[in-house]
PDB file of N, CA and C in Angstrom:
ATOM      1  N   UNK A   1      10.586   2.186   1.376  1.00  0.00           N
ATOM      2  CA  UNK A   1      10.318   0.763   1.402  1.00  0.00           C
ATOM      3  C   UNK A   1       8.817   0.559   1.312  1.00  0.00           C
ATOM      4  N   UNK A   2       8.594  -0.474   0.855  1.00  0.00           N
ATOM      5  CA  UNK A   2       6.947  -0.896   0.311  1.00  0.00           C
ATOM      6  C   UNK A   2       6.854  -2.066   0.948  1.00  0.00           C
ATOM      7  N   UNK A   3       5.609  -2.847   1.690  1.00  0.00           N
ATOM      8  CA  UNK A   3       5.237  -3.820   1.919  1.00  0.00           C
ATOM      9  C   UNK A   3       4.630  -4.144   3.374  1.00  0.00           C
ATOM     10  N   UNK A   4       4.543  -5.131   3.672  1.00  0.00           N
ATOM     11  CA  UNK A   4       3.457  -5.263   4.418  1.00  0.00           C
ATOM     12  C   UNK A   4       4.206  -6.761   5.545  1.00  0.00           C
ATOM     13  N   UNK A   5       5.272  -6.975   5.128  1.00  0.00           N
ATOM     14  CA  UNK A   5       6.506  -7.489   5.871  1.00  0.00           C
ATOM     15  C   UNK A   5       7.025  -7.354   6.827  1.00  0.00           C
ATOM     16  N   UNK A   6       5.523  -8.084   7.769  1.00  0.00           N
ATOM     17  CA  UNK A   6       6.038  -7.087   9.656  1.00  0.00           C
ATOM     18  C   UNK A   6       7.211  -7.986  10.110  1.00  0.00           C
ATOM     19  N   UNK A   7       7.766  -9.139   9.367  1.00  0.00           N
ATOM     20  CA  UNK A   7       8.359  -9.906  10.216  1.00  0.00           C
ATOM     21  C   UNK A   7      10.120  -8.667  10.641  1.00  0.00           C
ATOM     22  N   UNK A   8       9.730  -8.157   9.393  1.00  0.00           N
ATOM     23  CA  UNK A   8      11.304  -7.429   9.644  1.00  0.00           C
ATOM     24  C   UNK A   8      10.956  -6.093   9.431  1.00  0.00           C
ATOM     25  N   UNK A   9       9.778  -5.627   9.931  1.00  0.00           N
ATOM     26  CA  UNK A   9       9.756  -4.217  10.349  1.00  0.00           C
ATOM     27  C   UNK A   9      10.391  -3.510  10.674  1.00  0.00           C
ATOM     28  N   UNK A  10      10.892  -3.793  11.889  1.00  0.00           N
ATOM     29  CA  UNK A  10      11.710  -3.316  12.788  1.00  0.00           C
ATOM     30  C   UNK A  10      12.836  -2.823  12.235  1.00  0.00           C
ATOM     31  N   UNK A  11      13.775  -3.634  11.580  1.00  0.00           N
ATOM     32  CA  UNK A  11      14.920  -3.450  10.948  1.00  0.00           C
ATOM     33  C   UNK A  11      14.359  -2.851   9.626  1.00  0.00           C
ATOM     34  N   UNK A  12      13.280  -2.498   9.432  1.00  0.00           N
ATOM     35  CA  UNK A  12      13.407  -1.628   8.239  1.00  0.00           C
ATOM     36  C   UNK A  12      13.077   0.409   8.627  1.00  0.00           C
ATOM     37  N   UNK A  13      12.043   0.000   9.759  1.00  0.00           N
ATOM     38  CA  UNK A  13      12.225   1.079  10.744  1.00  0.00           C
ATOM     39  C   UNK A  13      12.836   2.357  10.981  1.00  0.00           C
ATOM     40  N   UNK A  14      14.311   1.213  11.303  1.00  0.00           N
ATOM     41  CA  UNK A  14      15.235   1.737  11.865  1.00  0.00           C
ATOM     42  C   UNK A  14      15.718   2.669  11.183  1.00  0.00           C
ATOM     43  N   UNK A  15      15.832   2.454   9.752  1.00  0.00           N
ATOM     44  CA  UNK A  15      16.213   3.059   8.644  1.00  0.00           C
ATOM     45  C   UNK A  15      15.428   3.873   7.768  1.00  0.00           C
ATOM     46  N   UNK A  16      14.144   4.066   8.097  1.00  0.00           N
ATOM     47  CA  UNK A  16      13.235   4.856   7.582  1.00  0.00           C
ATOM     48  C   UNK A  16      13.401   6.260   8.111  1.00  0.00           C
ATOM     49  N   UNK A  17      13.001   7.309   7.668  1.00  0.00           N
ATOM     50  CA  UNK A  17      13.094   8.564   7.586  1.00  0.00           C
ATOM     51  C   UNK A  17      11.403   9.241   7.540  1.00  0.00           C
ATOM     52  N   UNK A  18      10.673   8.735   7.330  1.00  0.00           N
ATOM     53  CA  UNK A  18       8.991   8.316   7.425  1.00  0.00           C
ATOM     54  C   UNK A  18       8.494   7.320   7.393  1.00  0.00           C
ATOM     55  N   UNK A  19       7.129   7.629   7.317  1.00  0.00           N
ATOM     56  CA  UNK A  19       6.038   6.343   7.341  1.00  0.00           C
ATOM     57  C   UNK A  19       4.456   6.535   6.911  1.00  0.00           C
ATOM     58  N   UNK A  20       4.719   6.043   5.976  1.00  0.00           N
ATOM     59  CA  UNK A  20       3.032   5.928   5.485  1.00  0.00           C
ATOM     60  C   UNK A  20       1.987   4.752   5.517  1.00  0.00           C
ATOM     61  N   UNK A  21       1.043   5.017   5.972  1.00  0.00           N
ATOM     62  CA  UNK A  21       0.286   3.763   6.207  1.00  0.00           C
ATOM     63  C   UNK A  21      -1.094   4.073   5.535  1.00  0.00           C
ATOM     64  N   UNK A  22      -1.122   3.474   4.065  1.00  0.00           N
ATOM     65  CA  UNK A  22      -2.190   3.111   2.921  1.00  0.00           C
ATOM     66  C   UNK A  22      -3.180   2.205   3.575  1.00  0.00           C
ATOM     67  N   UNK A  23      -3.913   2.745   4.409  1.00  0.00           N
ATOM     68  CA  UNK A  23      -4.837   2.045   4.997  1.00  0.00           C
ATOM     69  C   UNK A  23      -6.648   2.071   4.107  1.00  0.00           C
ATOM     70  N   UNK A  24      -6.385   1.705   2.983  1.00  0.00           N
ATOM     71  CA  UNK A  24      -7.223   2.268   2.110  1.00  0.00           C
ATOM     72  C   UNK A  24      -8.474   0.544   2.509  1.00  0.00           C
ATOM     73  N   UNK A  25      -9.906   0.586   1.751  1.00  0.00           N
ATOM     74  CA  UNK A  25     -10.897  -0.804   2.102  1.00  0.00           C
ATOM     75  C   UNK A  25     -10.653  -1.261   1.577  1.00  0.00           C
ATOM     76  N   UNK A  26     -11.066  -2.500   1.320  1.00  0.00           N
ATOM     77  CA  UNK A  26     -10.843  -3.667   0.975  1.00  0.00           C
ATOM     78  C   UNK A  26     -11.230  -3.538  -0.679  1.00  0.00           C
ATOM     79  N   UNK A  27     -12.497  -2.744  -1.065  1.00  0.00           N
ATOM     80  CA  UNK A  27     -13.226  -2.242  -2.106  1.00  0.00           C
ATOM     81  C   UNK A  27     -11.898  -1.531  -3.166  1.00  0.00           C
ATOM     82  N   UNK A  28     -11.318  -0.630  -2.389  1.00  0.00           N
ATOM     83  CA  UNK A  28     -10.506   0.296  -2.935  1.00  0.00           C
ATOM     84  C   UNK A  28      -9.109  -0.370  -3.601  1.00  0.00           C
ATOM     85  N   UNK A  29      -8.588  -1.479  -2.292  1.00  0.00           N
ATOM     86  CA  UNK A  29      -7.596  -2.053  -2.463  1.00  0.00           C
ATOM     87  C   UNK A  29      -7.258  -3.271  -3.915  1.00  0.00           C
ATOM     88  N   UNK A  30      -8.986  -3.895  -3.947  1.00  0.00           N
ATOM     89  CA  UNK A  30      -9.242  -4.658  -5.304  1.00  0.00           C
ATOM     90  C   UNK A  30      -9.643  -4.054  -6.433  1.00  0.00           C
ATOM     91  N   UNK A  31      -9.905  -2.955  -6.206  1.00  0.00           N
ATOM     92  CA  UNK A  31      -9.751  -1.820  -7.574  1.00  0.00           C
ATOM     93  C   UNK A  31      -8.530  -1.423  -7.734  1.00  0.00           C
ATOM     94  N   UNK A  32      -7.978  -0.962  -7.567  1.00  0.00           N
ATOM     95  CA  UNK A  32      -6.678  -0.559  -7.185  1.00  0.00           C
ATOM     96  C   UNK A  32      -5.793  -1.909  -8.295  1.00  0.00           C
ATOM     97  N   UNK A  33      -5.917  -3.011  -7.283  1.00  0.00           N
ATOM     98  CA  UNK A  33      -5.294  -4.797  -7.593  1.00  0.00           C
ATOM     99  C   UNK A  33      -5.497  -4.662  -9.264  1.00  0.00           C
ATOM    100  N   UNK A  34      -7.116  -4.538  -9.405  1.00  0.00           N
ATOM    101  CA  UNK A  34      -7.539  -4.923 -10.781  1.00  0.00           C
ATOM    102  C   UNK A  34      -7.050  -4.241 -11.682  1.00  0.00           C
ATOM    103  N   UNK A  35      -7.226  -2.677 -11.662  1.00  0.00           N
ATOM    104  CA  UNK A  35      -6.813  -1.399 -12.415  1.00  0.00           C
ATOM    105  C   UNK A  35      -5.206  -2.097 -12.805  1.00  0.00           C
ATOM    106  N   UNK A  36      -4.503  -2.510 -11.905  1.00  0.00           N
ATOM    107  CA  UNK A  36      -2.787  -2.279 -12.430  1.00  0.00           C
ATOM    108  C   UNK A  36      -3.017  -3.726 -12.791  1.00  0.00           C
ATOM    109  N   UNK A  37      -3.268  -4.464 -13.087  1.00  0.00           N
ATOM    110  CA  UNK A  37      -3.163  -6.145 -13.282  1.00  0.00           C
ATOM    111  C   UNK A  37      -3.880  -6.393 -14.833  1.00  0.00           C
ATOM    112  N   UNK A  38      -4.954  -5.015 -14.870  1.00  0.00           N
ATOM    113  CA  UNK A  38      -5.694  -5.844 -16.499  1.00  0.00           C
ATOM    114  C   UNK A  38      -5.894  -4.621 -17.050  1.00  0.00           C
ATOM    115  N   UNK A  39      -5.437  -3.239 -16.313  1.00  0.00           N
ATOM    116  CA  UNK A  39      -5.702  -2.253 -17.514  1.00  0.00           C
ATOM    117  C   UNK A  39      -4.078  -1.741 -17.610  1.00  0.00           C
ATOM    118  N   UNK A  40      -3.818  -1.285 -16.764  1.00  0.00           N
ATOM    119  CA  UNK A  40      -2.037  -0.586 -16.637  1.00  0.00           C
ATOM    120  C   UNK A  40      -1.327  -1.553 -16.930  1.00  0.00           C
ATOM    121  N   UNK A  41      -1.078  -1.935 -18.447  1.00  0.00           N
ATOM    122  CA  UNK A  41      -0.387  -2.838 -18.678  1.00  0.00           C
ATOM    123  C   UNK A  41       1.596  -2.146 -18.879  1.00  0.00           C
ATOM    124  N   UNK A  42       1.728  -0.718 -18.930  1.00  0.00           N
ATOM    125  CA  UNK A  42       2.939  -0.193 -18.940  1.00  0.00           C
ATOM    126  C   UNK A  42       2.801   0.774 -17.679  1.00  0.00           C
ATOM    127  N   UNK A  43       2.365   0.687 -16.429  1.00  0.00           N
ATOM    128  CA  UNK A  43       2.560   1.122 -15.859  1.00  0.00           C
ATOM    129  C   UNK A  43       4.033   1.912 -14.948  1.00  0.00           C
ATOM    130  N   UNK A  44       3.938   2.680 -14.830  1.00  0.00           N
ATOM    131  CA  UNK A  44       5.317   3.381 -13.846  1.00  0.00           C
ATOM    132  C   UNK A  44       5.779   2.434 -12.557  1.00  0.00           C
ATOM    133  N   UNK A  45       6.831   1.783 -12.620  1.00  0.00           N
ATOM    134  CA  UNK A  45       7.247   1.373 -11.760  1.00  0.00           C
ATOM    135  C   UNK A  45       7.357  -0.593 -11.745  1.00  0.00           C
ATOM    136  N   UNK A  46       6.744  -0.721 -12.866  1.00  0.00           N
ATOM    137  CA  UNK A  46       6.494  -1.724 -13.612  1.00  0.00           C
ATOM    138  C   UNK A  46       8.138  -2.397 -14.042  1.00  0.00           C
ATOM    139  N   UNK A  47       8.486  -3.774 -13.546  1.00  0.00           N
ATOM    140  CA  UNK A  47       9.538  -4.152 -13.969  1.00  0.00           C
ATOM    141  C   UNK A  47       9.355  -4.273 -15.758  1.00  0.00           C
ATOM    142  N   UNK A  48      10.563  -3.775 -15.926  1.00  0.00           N
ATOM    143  CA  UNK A  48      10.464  -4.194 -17.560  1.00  0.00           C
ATOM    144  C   UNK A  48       9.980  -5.293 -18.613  1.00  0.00           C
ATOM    145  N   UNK A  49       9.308  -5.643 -19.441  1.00  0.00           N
ATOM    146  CA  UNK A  49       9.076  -6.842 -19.860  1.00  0.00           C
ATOM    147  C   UNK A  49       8.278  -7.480 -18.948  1.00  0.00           C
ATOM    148  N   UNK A  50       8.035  -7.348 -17.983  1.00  0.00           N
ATOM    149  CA  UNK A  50       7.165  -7.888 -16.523  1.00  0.00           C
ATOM    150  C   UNK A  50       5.506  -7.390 -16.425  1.00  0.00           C
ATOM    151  N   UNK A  51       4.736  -8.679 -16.680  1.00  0.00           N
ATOM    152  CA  UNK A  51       3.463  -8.544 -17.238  1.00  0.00           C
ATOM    153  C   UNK A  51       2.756  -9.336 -15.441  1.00  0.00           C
ATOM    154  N   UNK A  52       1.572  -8.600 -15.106  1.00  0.00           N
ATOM    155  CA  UNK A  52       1.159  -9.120 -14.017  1.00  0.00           C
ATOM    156  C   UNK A  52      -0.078  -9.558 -14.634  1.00  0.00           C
ATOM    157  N   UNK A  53      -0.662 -10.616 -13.614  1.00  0.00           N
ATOM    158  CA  UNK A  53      -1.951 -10.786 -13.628  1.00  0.00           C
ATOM    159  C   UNK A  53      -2.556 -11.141 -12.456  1.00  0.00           C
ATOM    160  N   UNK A  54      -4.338 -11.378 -12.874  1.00  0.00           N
ATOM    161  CA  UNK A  54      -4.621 -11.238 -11.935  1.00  0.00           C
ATOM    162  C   UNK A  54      -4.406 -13.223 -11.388  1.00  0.00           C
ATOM    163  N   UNK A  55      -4.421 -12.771  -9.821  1.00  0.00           N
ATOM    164  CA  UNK A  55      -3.966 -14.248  -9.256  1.00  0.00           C
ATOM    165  C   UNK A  55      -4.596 -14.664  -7.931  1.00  0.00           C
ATOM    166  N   UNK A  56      -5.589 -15.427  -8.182  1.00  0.00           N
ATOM    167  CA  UNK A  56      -6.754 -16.000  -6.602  1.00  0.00           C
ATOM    168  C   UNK A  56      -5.721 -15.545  -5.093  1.00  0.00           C
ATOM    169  N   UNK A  57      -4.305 -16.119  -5.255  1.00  0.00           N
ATOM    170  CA  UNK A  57      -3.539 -15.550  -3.890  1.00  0.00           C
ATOM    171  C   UNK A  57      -3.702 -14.630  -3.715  1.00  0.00           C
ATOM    172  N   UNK A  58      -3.576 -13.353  -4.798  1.00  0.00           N
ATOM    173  CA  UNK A  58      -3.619 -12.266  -4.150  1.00  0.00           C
ATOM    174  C   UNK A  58      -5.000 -11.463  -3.783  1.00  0.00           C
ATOM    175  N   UNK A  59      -5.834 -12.146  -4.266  1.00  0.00           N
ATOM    176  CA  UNK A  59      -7.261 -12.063  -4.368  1.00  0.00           C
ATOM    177  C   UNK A  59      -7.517 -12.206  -3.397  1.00  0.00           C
ATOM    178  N   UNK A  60      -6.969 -13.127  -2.062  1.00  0.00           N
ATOM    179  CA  UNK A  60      -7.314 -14.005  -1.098  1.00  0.00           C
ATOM    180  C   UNK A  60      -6.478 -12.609  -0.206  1.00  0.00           C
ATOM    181  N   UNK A  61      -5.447 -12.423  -0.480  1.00  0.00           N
ATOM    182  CA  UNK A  61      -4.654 -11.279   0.093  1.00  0.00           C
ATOM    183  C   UNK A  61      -5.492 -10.337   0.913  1.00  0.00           C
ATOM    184  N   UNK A  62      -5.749  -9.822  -0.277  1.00  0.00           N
ATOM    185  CA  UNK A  62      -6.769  -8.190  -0.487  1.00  0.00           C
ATOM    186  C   UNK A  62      -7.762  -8.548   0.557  1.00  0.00           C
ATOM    187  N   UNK A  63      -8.622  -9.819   0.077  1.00  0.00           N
ATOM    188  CA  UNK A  63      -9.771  -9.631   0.887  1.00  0.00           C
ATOM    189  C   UNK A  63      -9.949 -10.086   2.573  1.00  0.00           C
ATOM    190  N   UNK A  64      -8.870 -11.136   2.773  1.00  0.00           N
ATOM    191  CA  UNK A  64      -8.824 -11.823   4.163  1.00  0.00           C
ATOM    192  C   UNK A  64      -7.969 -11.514   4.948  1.00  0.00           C
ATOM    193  N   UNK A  65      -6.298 -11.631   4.386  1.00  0.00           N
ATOM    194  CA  UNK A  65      -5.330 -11.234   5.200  1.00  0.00           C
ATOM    195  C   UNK A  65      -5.368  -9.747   5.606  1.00  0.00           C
ATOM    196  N   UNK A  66      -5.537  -9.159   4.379  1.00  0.00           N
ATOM    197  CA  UNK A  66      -5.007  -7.604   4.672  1.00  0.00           C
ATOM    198  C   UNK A  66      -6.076  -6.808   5.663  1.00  0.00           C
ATOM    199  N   UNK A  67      -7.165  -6.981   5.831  1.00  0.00           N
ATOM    200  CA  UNK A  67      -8.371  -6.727   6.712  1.00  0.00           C
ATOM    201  C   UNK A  67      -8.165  -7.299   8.269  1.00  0.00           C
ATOM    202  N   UNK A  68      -7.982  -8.464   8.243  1.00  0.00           N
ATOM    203  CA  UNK A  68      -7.307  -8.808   9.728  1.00  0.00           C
ATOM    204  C   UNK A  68      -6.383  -8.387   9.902  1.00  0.00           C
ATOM    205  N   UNK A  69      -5.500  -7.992   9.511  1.00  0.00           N
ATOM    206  CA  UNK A  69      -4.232  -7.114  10.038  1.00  0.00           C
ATOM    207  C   UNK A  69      -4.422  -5.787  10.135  1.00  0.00           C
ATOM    208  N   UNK A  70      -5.244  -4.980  10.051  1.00  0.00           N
ATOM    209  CA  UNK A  70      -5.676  -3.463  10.156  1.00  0.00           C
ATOM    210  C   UNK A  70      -5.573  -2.894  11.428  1.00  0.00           C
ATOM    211  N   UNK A  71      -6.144  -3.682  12.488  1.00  0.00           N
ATOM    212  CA  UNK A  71      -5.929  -3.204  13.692  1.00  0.00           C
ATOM    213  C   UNK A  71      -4.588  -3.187  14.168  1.00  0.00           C
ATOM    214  N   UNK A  72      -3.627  -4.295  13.515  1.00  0.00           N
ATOM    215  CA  UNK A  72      -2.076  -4.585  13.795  1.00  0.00           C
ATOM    216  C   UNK A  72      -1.418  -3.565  13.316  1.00  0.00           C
ATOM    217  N   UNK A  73      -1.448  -2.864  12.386  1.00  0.00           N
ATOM    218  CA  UNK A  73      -1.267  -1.425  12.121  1.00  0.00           C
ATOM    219  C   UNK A  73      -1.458  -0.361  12.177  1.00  0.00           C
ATOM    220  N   UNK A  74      -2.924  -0.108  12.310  1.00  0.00           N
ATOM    221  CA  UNK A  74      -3.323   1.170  13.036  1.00  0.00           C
ATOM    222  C   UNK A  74      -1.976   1.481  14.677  1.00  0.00           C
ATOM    223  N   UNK A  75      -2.084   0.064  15.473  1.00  0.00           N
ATOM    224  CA  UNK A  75      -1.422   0.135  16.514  1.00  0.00           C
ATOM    225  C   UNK A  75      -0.077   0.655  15.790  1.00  0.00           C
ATOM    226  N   UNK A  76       0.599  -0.067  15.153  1.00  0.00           N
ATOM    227  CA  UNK A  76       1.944  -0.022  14.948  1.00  0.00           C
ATOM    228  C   UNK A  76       2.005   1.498  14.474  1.00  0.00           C
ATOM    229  N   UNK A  77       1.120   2.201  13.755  1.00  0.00           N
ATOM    230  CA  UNK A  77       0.999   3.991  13.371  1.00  0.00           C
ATOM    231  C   UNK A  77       1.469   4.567  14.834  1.00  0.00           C
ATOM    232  N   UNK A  78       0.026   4.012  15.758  1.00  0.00           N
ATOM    233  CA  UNK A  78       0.486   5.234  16.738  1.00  0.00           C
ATOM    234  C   UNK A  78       1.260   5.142  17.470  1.00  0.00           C
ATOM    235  N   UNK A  79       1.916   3.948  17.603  1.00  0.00           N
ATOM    236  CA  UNK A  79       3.317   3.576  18.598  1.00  0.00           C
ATOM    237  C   UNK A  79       4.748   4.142  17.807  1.00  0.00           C
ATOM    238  N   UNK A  80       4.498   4.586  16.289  1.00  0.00           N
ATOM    239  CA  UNK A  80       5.816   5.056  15.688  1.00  0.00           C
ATOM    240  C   UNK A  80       6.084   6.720  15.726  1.00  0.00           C
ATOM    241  N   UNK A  81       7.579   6.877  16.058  1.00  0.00           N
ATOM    242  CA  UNK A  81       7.658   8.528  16.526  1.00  0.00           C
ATOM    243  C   UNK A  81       8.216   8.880  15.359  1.00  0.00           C
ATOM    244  N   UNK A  82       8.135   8.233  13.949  1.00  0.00           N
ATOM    245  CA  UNK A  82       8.851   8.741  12.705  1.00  0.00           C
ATOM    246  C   UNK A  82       7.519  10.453  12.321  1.00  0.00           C
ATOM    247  N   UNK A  83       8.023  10.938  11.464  1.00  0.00           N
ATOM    248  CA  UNK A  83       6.945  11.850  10.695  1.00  0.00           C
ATOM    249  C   UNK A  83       6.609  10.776  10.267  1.00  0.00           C
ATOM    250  N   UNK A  84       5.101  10.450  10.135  1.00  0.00           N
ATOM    251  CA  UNK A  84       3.906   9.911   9.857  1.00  0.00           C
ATOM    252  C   UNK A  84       2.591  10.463   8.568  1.00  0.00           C
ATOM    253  N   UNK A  85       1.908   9.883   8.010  1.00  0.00           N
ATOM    254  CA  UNK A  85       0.631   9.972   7.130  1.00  0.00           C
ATOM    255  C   UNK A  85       0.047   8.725   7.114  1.00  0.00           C
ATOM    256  N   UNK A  86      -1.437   9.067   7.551  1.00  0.00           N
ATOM    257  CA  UNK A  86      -2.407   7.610   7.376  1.00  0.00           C
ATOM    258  C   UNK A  86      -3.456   8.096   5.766  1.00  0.00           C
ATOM    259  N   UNK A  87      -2.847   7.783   4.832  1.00  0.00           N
ATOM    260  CA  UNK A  87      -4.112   7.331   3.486  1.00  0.00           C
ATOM    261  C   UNK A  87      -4.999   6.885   4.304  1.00  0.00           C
ATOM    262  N   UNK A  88      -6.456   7.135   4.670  1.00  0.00           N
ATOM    263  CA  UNK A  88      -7.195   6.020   4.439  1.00  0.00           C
ATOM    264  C   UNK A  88      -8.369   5.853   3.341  1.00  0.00           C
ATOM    265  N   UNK A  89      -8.578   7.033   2.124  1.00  0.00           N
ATOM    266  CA  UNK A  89      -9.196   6.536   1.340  1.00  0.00           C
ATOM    267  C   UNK A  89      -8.788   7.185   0.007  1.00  0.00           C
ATOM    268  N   UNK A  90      -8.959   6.974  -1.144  1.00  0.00           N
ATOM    269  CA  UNK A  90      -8.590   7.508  -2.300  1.00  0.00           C
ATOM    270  C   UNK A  90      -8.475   8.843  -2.179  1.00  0.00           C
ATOM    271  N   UNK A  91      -9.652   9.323  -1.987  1.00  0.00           N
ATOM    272  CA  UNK A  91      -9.295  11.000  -1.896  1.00  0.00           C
ATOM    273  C   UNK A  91      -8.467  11.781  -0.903  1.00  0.00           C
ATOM    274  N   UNK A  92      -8.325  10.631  -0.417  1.00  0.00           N
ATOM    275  CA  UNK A  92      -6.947  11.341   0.803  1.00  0.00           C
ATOM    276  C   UNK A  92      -5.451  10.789  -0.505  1.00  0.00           C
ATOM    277  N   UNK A  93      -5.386  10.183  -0.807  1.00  0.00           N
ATOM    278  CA  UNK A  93      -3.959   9.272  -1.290  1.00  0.00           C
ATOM    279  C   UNK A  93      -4.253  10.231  -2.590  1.00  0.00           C
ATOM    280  N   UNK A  94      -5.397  10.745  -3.699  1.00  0.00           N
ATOM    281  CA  UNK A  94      -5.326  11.485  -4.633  1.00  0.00           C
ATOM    282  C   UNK A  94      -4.167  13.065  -4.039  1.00  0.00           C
ATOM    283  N   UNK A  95      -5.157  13.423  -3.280  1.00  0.00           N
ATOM    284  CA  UNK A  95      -4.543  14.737  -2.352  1.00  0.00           C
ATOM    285  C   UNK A  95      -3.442  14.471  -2.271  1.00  0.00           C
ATOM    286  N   UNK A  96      -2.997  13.474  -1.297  1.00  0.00           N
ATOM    287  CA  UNK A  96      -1.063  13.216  -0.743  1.00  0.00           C
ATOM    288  C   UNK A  96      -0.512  13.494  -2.481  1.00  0.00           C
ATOM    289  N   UNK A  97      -0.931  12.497  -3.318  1.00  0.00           N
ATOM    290  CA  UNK A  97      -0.113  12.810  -4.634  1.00  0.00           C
ATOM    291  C   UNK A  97       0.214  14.090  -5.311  1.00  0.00           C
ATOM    292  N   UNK A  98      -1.371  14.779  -5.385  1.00  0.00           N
ATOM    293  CA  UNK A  98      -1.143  16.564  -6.030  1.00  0.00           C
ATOM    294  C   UNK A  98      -0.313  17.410  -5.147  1.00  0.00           C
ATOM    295  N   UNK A  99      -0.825  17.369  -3.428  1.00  0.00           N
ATOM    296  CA  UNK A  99       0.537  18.213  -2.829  1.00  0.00           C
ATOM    297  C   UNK A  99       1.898  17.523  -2.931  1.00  0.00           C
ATOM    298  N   UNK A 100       1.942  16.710  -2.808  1.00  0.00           N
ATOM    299  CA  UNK A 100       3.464  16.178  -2.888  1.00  0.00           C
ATOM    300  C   UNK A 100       4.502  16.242  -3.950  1.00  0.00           C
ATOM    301  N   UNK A 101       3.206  16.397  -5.075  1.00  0.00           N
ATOM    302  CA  UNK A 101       4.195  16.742  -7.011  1.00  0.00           C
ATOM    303  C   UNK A 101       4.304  15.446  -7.552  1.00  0.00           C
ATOM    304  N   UNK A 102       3.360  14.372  -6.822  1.00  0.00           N
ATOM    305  CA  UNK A 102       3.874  12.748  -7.514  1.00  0.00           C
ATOM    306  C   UNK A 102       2.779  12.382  -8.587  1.00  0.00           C
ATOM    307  N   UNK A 103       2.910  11.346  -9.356  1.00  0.00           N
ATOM    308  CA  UNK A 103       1.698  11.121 -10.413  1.00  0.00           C
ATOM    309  C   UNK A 103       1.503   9.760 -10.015  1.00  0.00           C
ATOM    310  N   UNK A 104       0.057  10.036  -9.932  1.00  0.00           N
ATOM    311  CA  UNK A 104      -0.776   8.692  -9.724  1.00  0.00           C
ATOM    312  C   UNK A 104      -0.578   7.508 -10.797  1.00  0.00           C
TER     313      UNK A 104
END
């Protein structure tokens, strides 16, 4: 599961088998935004026919919401007894990908 949807955490939780927490900056996160929005136009994982762009909400996302909620997650990491991984910067999330066998 993907997202950032604490209202129903819990119940997604329950059903998880791990947990990763992409705690990557704010810097990283709008590179990241930009890279898949105006260059990865066929990206992997990409709904079909489904063209993104870039959009001030999520702009507003990246830079305000998702930063105030950091500490709300760090907590929620160390209070969870699942197997666990904290990303917190590209070269950690490059690494997770090459050991793991996944493509960036």
């Amino acid at each position: 599961m993907e997202g950032n949807y604490t209202n129903s955490i819990g119940q997604r939780l329950e059903r998880a088998t791990g947990f990763i927490l992409l705690d990557l900056s704010t810097a990283s996160s709008l590179f990241r935004y930009f890279r898949r929005t105006l260059i990865e136009r066929d990206r992997r994982g990409a709904l079909e026919g489904g063209r993104d762009s870039v959009k001030w909400r999520m702009i507003h996302h990246i830079t305000v919401v998702t930063p105030a909620n950091r500490r709300r997650y760090a907590e929620m990491y160390e209070r969870i007894a699942l197997p666990k991984v904290k990303l917190a910067t590209m070269a950690e999330l490059r690494h997770f990908y090459q050991t793991e066998g996944l493509r960036g």
